[in-house]
Protein backbone atom coordinates (compact mmCIF):
# COMPACT_ATOMS: atom_id res chain seq x y z
CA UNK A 1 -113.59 179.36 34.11
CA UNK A 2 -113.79 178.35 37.57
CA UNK A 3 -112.94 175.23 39.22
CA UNK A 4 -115.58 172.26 39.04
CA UNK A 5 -118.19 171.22 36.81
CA UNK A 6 -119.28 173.61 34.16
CA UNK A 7 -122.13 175.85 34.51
CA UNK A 8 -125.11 174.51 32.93
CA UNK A 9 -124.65 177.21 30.75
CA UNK A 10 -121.35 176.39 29.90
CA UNK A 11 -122.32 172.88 29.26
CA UNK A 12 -125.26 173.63 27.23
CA UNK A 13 -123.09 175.92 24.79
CA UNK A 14 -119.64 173.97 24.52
CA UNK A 15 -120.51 170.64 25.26
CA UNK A 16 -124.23 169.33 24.68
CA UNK A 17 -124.67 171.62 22.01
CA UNK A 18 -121.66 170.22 19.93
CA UNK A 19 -122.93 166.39 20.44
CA UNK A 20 -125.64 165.12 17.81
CA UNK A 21 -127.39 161.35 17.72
CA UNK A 22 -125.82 158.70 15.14
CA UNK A 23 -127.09 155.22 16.37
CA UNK A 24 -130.93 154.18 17.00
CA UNK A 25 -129.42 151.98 19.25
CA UNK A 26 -128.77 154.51 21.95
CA UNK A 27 -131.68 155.43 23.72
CA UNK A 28 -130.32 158.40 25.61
CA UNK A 29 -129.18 161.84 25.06
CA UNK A 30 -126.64 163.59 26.84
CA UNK A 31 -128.69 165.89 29.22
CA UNK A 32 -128.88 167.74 32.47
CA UNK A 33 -129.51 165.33 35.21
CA UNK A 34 -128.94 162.47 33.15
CA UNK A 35 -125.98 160.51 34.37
CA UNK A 36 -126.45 157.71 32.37
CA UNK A 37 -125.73 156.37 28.73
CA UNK A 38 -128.34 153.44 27.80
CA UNK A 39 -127.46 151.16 24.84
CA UNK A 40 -129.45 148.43 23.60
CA UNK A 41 -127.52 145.60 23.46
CA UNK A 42 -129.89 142.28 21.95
CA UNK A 43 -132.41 141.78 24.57
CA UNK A 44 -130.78 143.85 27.43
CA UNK A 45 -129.81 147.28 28.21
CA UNK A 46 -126.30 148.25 28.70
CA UNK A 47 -125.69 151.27 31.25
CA UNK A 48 -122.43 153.10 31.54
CA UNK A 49 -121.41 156.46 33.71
CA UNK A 50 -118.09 157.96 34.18
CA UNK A 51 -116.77 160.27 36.33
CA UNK A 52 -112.90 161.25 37.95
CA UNK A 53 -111.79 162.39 41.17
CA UNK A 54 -110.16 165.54 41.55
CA UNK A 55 -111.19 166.86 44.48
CA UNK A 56 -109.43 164.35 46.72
CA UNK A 57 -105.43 162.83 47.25
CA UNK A 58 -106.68 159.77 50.04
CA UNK A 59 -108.68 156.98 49.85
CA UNK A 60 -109.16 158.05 45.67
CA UNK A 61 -109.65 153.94 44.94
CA UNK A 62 -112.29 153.29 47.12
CA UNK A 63 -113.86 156.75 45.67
CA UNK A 64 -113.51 156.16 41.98
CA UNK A 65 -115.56 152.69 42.44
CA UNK A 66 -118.08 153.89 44.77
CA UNK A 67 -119.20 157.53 42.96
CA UNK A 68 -119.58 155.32 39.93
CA UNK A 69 -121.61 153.01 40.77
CA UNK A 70 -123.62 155.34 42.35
CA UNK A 71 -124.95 156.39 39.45
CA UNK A 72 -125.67 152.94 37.90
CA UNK A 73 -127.06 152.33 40.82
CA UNK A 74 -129.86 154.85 41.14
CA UNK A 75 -130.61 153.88 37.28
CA UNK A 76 -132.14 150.31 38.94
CA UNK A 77 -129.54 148.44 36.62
CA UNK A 78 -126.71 145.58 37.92
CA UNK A 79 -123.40 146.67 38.52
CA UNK A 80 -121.07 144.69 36.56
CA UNK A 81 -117.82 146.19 36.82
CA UNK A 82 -115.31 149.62 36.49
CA UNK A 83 -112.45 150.86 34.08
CA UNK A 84 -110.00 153.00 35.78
CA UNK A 85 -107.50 155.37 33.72
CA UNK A 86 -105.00 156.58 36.22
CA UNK A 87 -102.79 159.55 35.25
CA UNK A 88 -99.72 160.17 37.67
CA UNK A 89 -97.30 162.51 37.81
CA UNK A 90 -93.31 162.05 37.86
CA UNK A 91 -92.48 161.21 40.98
CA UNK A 92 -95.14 158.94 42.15
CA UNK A 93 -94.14 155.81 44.05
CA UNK A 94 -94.85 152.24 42.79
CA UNK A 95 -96.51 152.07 46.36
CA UNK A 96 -99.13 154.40 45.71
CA UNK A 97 -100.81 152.61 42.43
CA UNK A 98 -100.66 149.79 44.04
CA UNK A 99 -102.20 151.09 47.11
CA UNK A 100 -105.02 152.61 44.36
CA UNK A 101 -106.00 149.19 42.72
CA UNK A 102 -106.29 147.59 46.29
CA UNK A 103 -108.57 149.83 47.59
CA UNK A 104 -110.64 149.85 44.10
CA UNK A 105 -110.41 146.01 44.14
CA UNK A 106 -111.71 146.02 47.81
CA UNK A 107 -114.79 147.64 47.24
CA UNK A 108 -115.50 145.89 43.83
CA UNK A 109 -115.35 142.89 46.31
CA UNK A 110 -118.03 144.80 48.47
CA UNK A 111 -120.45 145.50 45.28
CA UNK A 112 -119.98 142.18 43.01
CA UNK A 113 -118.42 144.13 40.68
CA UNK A 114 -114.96 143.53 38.82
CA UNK A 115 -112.13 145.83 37.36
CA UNK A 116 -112.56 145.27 33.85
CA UNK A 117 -109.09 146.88 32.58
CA UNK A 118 -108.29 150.73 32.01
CA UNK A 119 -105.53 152.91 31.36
CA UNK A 120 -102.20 154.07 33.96
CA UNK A 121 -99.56 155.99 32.60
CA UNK A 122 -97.06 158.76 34.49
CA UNK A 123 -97.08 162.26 32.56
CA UNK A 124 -96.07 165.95 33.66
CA UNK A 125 -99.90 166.72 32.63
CA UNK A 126 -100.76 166.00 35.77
CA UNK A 127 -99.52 167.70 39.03
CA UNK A 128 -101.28 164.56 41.13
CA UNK A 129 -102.73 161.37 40.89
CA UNK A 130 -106.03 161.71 38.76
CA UNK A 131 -108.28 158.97 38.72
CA UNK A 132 -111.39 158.57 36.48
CA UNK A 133 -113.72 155.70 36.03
CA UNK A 134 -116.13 154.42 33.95
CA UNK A 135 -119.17 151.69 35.17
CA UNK A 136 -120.64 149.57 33.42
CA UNK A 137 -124.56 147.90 34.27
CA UNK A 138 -126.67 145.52 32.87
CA UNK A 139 -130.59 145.79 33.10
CA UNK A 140 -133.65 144.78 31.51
CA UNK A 141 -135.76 146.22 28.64
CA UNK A 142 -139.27 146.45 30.37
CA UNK A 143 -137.97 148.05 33.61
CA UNK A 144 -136.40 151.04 31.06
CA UNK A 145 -140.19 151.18 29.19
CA UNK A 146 -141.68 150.88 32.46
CA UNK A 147 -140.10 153.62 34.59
CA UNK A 148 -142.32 155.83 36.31
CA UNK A 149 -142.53 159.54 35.65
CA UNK A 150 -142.63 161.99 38.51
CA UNK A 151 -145.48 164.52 38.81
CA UNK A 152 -147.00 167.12 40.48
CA UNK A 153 -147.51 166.59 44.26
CA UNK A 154 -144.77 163.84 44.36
CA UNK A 155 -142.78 163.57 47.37
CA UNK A 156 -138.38 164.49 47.98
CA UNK A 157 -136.52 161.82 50.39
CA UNK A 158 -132.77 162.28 50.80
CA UNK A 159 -131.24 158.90 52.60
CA UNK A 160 -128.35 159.55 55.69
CA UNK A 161 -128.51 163.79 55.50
CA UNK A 162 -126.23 166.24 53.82
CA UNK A 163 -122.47 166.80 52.79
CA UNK A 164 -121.23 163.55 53.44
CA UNK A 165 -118.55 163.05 50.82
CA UNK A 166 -117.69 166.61 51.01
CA UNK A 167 -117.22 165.92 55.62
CA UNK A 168 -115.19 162.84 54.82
CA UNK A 169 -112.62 164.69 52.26
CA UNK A 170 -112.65 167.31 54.32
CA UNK A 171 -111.45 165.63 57.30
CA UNK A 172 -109.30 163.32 55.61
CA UNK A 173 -107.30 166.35 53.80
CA UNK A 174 -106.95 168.51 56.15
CA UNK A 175 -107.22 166.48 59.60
CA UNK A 176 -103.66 167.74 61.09
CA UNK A 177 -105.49 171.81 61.08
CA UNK A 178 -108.73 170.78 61.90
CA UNK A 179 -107.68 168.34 65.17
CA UNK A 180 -106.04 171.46 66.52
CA UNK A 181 -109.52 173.10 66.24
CA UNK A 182 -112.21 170.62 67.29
CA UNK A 183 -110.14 167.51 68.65
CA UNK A 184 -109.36 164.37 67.28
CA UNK A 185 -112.41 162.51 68.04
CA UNK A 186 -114.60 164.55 66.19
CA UNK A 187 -112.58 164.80 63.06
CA UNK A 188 -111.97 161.15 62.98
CA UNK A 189 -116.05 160.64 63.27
CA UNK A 190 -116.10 162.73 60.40
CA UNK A 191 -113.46 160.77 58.42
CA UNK A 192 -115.27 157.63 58.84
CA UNK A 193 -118.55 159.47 56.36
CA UNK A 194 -116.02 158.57 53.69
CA UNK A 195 -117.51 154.84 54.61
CA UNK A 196 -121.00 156.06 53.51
CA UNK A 197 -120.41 157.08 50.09
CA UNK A 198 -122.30 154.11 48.97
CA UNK A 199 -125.87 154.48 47.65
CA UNK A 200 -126.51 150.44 45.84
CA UNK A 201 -127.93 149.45 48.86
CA UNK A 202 -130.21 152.45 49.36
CA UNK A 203 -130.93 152.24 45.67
CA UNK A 204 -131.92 148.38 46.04
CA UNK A 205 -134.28 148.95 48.36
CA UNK A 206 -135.97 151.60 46.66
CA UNK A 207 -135.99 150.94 42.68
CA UNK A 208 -139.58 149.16 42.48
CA UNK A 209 -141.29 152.44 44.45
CA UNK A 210 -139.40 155.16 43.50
CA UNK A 211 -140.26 157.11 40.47
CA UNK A 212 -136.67 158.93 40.26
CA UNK A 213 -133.40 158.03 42.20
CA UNK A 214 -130.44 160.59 42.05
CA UNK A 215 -127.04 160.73 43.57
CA UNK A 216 -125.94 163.70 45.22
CA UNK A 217 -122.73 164.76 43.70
CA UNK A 218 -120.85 168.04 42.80
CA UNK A 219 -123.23 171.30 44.02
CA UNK A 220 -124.70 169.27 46.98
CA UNK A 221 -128.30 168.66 47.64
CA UNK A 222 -129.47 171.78 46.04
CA UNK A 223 -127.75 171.08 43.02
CA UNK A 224 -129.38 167.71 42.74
CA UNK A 225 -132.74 169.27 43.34
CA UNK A 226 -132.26 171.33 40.64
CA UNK A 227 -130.58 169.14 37.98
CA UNK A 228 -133.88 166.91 39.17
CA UNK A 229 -136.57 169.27 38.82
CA UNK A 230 -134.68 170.56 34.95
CA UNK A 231 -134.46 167.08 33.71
CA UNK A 232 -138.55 166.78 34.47
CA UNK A 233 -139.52 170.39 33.90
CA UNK A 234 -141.18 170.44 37.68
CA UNK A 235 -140.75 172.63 40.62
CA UNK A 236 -139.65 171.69 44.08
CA UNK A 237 -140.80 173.45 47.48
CA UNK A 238 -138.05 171.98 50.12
CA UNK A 239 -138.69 172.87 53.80
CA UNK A 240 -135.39 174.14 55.54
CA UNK A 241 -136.18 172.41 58.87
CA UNK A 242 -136.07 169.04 57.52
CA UNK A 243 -132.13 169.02 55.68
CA UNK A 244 -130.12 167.37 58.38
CA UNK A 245 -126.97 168.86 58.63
CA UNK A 246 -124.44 166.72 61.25
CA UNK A 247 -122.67 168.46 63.85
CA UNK A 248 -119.67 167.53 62.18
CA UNK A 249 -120.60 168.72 59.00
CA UNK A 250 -121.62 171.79 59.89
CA UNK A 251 -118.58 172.17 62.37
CA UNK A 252 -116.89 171.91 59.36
CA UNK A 253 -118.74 174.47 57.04
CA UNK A 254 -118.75 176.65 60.02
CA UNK A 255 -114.98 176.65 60.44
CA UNK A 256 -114.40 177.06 56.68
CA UNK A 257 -117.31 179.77 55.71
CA UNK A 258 -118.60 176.80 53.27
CA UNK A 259 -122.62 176.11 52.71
CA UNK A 260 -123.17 173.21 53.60
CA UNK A 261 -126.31 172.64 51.19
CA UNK A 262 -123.67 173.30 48.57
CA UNK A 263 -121.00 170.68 49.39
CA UNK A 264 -120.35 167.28 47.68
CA UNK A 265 -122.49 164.74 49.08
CA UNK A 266 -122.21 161.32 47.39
CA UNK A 267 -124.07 158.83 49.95
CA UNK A 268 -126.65 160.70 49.56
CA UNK A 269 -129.58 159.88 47.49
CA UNK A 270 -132.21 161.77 46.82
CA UNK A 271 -135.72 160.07 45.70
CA UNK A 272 -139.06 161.22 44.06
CA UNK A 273 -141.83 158.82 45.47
CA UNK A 274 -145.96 159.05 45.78
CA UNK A 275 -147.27 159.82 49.03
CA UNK A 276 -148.76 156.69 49.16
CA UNK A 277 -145.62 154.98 49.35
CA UNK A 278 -143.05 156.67 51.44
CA UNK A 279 -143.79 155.45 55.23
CA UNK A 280 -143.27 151.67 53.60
CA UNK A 281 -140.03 152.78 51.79
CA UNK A 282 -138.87 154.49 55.16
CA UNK A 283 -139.89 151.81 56.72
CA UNK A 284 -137.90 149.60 54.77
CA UNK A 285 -134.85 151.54 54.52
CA UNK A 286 -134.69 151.89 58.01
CA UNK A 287 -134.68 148.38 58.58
CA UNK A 288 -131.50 148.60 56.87
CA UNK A 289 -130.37 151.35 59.28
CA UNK A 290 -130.82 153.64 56.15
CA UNK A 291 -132.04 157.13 57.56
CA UNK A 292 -134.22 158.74 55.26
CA UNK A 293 -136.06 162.09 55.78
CA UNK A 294 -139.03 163.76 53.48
CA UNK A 295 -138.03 167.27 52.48
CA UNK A 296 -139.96 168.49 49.95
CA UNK A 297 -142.86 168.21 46.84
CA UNK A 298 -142.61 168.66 43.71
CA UNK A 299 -144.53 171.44 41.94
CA UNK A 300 -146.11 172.88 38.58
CA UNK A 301 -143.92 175.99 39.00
CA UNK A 302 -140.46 175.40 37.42
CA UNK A 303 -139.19 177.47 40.29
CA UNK A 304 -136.92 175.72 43.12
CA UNK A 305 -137.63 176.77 46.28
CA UNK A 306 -136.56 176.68 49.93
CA UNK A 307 -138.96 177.56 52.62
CA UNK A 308 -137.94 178.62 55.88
CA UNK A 309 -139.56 180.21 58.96
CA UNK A 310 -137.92 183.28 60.60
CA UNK A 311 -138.50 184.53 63.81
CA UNK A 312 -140.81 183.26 67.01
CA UNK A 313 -142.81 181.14 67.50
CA UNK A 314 -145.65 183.77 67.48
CA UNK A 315 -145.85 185.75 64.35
CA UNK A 316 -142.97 184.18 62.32
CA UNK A 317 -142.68 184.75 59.01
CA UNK A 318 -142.19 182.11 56.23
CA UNK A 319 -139.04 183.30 53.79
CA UNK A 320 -138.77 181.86 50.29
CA UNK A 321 -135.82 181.34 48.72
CA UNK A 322 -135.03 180.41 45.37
CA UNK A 323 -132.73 177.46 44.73
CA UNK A 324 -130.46 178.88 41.84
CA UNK A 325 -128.75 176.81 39.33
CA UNK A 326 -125.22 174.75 40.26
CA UNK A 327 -122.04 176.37 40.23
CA UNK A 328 -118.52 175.38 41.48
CA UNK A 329 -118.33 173.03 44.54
CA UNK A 330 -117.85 173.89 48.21
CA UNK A 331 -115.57 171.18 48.26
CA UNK A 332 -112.96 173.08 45.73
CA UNK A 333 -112.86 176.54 48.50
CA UNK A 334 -110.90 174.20 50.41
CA UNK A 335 -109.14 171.60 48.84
């Protein structure tokens, strides 16, 4: 199999498939989309997501905690706090652990959130440091029985643009090759997306207008649109023009033959919202200095499309392309 998340189909067969429902008391099922478990816990909800990182050697502490509580975050629940497992491999120096739980402890600090214990062991299993996580949330009943369901005519946002985690790795990894190529200044502005990874405060801002907030992970924007539009059964038409790509993101997928729609993008969040309330939620965000930008609708049609315009001005032609379903990173071509 190749490297990165399954493919859905792979999921489906080996993994969802296998996994039945025991307690009442869980009120979700693993599913595509879903990043979230939700217990009930007496009169409150309990939210927990995991994830690793494997696609990245630098700055993996301040990762772990921040593409973790992404996704509690775009649930609407309350961060509470992280459990880390750290597998090393022989070798590693005391330095780097230590170097791991201050930079996870740092942006806890950032988020109100606390390390709440874990696992760290060294084992030849591992050929590097691999870090996974697992977040923990707190939120209330009536905001779960209350959520809003997306529908037909129902408006895309993303918040900040495209590729952002995927830039900042990038950069990071391989920043000795790449300042021969563009210069140093541009590389390092590209090192510094790894600061944006963050959604919570996008997600703060949005949670009482928006009927679905997801974090762009693994398979980029388009991924998310579709993992979006399965979870919901909709369709999505996106319009081409309006997915900002940086210059230094698309320097970068230039230079490496990646697509850029494709790559890793965690900082970005992408939100379903009625017409009638996205220029106060841009507003809003913006006062934040939180870009956002409307890309698409969703549709009846289950099919995911892009539409671009080819050609002049006069007599241009309007191309559709179909969105197809997730597979292996843009990230993992390079690192």
């Amino acid at each position: 199999m190749k490297i990165g998340k399954l493919t859905i189909e792979n999921l489906k067969n080996l993994i969802l498939n296998n996994i039945k429902k025991n307690r009442k008391e869980i009120l979700t099922n693993p599913e595509i989309g879903g990043d979230c478990a939700i217990i009930e816990v007496g009169d409150k909800l309990l939210y927990l997501s995991s994830d690793p990182i494997t696609g990245a050697t630098e700055k993996i502490g301040s990762l772990i905690v921040n593409i973790n509580a992404n996704d509690i975050a775009t649930s609407g629940s309350t961060l509470v706090g992280i459990m880390l497992t750290i597998l090393a491999p022989p070798g590693t120096e005391k330095k780097e652990l230590s170097l791991i739980i201050q930079e996870a402890q740092k942006e806890c600090d950032i988020l109100n959130m606390e390390i709440l214990g874990g696992h760290t062991e060294i084992t030849d299993a591992v050929n590097r440091i691999v870090v996974s996580g697992t977040v923990v949330g707190i939120g209330e009943k009536k905001d779960f029985n209350n959520r809003k369901k997306p529908g037909l005519g129902d408006k895309i946002l993303i918040t900040k643009g495209i590729g952002i985690e995927g830039t900042g790795i990038i950069c990071t990894e391989k920043c000795k090759e790449l300042e021969e190529i563009f210069g140093k200044e541009i590389i390092e502005e590209g090192q510094k997306y790894l600061k944006k990874i963050s959604v919570v405060k996008d997600a703060e801002i949005t949670k009482d207008v928006a009927k679905v907030m997801h974090d762009v992970t693994e398979g980029g924007i388009l991924g998310a649109i579709w993992e979006v539009c399965e979870l919901f059964n909709l369709g999505a038409e996106i319009e081409g023009s309006k997915l900002k790509i940086s210059e230094v993101t698309q320097k970068i997928c230039d230079y490496y033959k990646l697509d850029p729609l494709r790559l890793i993008s965690s900082g970005t969040m992408l939100i379903i919202v009625g017409e009638k309330d996205i220029e106060l939620l841009q507003k809003k965000l913006l006062e934040e200095n939180i870009e956002s930008f409307e890309i698409g609708t969703l549709t009846e049609k289950k099919d995911k499309i892009i539409l671009k315009k080819c050609g002049e001005k006069k007599g241009f032609k309007e191309e559709r392309i179909v969105i197809a379903e997730p597979e292996s990173d843009e990230l993992y071509k390079v690192v």
